[in-house]
Protein backbone atom coordinates (compact mmCIF):
# COMPACT_ATOMS: atom_id res chain seq x y z
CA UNK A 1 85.40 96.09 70.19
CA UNK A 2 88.64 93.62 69.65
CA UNK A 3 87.07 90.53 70.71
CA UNK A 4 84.42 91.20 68.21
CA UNK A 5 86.84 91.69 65.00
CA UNK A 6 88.40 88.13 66.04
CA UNK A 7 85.05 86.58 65.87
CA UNK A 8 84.14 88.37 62.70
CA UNK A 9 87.61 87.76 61.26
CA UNK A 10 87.50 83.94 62.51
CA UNK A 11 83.84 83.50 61.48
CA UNK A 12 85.21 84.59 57.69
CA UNK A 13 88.19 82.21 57.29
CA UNK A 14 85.51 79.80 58.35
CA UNK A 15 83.66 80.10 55.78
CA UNK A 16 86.47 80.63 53.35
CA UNK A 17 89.08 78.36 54.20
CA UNK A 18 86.73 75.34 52.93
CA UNK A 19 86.08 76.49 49.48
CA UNK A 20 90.68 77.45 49.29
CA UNK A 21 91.54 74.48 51.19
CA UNK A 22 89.58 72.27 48.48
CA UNK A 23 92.44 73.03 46.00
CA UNK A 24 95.37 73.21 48.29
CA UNK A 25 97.74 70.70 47.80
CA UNK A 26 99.79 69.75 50.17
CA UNK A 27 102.92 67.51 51.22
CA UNK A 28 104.47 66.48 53.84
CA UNK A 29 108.60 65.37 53.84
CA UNK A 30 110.24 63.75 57.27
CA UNK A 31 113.35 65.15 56.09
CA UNK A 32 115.04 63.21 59.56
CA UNK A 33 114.17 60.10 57.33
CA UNK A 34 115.95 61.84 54.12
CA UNK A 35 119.32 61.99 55.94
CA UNK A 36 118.78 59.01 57.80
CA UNK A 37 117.58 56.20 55.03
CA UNK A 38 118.46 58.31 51.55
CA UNK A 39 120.90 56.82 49.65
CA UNK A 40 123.45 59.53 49.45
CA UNK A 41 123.30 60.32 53.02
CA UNK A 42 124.26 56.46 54.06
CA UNK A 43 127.57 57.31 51.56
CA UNK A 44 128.17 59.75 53.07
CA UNK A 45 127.98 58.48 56.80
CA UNK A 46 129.96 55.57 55.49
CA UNK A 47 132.41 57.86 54.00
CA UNK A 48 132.72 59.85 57.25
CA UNK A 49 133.09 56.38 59.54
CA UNK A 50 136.32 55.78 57.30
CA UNK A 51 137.32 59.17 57.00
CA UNK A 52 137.52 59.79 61.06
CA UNK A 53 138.50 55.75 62.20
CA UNK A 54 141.78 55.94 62.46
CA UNK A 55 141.36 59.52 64.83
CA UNK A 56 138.71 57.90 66.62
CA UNK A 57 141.61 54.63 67.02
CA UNK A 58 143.71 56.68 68.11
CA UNK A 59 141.40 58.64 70.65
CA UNK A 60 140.31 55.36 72.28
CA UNK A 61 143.99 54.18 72.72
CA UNK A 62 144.95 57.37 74.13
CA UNK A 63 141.99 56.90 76.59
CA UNK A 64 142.86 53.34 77.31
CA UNK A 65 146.19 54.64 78.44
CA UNK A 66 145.08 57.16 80.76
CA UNK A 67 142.91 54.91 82.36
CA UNK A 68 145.70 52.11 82.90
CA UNK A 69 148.03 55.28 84.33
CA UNK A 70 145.21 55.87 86.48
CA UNK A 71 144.82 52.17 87.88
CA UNK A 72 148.26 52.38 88.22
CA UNK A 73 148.62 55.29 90.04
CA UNK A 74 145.69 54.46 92.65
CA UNK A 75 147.17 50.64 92.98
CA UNK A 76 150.71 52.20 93.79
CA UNK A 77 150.41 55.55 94.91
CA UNK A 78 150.09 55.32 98.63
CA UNK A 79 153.33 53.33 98.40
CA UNK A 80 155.59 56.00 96.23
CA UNK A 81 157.89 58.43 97.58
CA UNK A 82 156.47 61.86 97.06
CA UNK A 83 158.46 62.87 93.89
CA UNK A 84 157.57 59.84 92.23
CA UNK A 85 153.85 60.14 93.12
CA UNK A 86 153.59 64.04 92.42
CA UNK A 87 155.59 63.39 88.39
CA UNK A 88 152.78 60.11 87.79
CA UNK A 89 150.36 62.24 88.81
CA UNK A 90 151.24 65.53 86.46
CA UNK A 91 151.69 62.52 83.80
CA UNK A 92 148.33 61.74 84.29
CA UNK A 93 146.87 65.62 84.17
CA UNK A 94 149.39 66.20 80.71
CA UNK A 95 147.66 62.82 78.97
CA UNK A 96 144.03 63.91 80.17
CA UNK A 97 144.49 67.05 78.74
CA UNK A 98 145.79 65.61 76.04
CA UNK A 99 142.87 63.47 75.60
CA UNK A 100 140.14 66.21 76.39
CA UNK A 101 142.03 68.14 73.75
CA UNK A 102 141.70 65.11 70.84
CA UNK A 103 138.20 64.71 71.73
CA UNK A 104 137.33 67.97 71.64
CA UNK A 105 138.92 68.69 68.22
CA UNK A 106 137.74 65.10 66.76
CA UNK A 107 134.19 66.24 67.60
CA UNK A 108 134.41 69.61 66.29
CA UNK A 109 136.06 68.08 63.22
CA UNK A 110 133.16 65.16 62.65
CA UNK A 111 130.66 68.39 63.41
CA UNK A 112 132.00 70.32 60.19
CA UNK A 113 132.81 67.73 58.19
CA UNK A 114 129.04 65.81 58.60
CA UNK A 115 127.73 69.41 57.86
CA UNK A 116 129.81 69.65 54.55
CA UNK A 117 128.16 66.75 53.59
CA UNK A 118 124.68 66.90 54.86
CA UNK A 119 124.16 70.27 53.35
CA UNK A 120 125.40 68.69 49.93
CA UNK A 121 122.69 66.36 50.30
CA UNK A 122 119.73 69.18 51.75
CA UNK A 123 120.63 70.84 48.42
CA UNK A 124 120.11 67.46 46.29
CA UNK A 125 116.62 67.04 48.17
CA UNK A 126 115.61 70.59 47.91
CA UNK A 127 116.09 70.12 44.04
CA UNK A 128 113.84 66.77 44.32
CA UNK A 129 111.90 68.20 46.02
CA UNK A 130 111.21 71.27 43.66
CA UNK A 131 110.90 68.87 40.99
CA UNK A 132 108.39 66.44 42.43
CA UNK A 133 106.21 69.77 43.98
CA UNK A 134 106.16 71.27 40.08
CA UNK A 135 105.49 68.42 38.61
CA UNK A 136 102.68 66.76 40.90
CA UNK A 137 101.42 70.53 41.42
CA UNK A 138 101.73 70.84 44.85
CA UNK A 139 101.23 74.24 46.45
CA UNK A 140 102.95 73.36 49.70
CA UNK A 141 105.54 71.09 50.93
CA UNK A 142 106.31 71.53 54.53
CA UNK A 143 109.75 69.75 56.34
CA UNK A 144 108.21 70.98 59.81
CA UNK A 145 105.03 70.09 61.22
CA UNK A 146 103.74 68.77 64.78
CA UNK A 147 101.45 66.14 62.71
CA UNK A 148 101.23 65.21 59.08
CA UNK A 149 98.57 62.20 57.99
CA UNK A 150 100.18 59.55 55.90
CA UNK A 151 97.68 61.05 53.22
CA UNK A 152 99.93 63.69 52.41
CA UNK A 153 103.45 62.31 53.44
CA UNK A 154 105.60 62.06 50.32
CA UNK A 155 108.81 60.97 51.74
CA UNK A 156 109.19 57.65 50.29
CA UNK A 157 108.70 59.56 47.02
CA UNK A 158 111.91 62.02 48.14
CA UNK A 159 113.56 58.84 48.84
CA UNK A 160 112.88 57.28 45.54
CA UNK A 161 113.49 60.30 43.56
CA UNK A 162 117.28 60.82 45.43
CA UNK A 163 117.72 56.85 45.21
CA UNK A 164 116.94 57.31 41.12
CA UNK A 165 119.68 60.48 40.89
């Protein structure tokens, strides 16, 4: 009784879907290419690089260091006294936690930050993308899909419209 309502219901978007899908318009955005090669999301990975250098400087110095205390320490240790070799070696855990703690906060930081800005820019392509679907009369754009023809990719014209803005 089931199996035969499938076939019946799959038997009528059969026949249907050709005469709909002859009007359906349809695009297709990458939107990984949007934030990758649009021009406001290159500002604003540029502006993030500067923004979080000097952290990341600062990070990778801090790392330098605990890797030259632990050279140190594995170069000399066997041949320190006890209390020297035990106070190195709580140096060493205090500067790696140190370090694990700036990393962890740097990348937490860069996380919210590059969100800030990324959603600016989702909201700038949504717009374009409104715009481009009203006025090309498109009844679908899709951002998701597990293939899209170049027939009905309109990226580059996302690009250009985000470039032109």
């Amino acid at each position: 009784m089931k199996m035969t309502r499938w076939i019946l219901l799959l038997i009528g978007l059969l026949t249907v879907w050709p005469a709909m899908a002859g009007d359906l318009k349809v695009g297709w955005i990458n939107i990984e290419r949007i934030f990758r090669e649009a021009g406001p999301a290159q500002k604003a990975t540029k502006k993030l690089e500067k923004e979080f250098d000097k952290r990341q400087a600062d990070i990778q110095k801090v790392g330098k260091q605990l890797s030259d205390m632990q050279s140190e320490l594995d170069k000399e240790g066997m041949s320190m006294n006890d209390a020297d070799r035990a106070a190195k070696e709580r140096a060493l855990a205090n500067l790696n936690r140190e370090y694990q703690r700036m990393q962890r906060e740097f990348r937490e930081d860069l996380n919210m930050r590059r969100n800030e800005e990324f959603a600016s820019i989702q909201e700038r392509a949504n717009q374009v993308i409104r715009e481009i679907a009203e006025s090309e009369k498109y009844d679908l754009i899709l951002t998701d899909a597990i293939y899209a023809g170049p027939r009905i990719d309109i990226t580059d014209k996302v690009l250009k419209a985000l470039a032109d803005k």
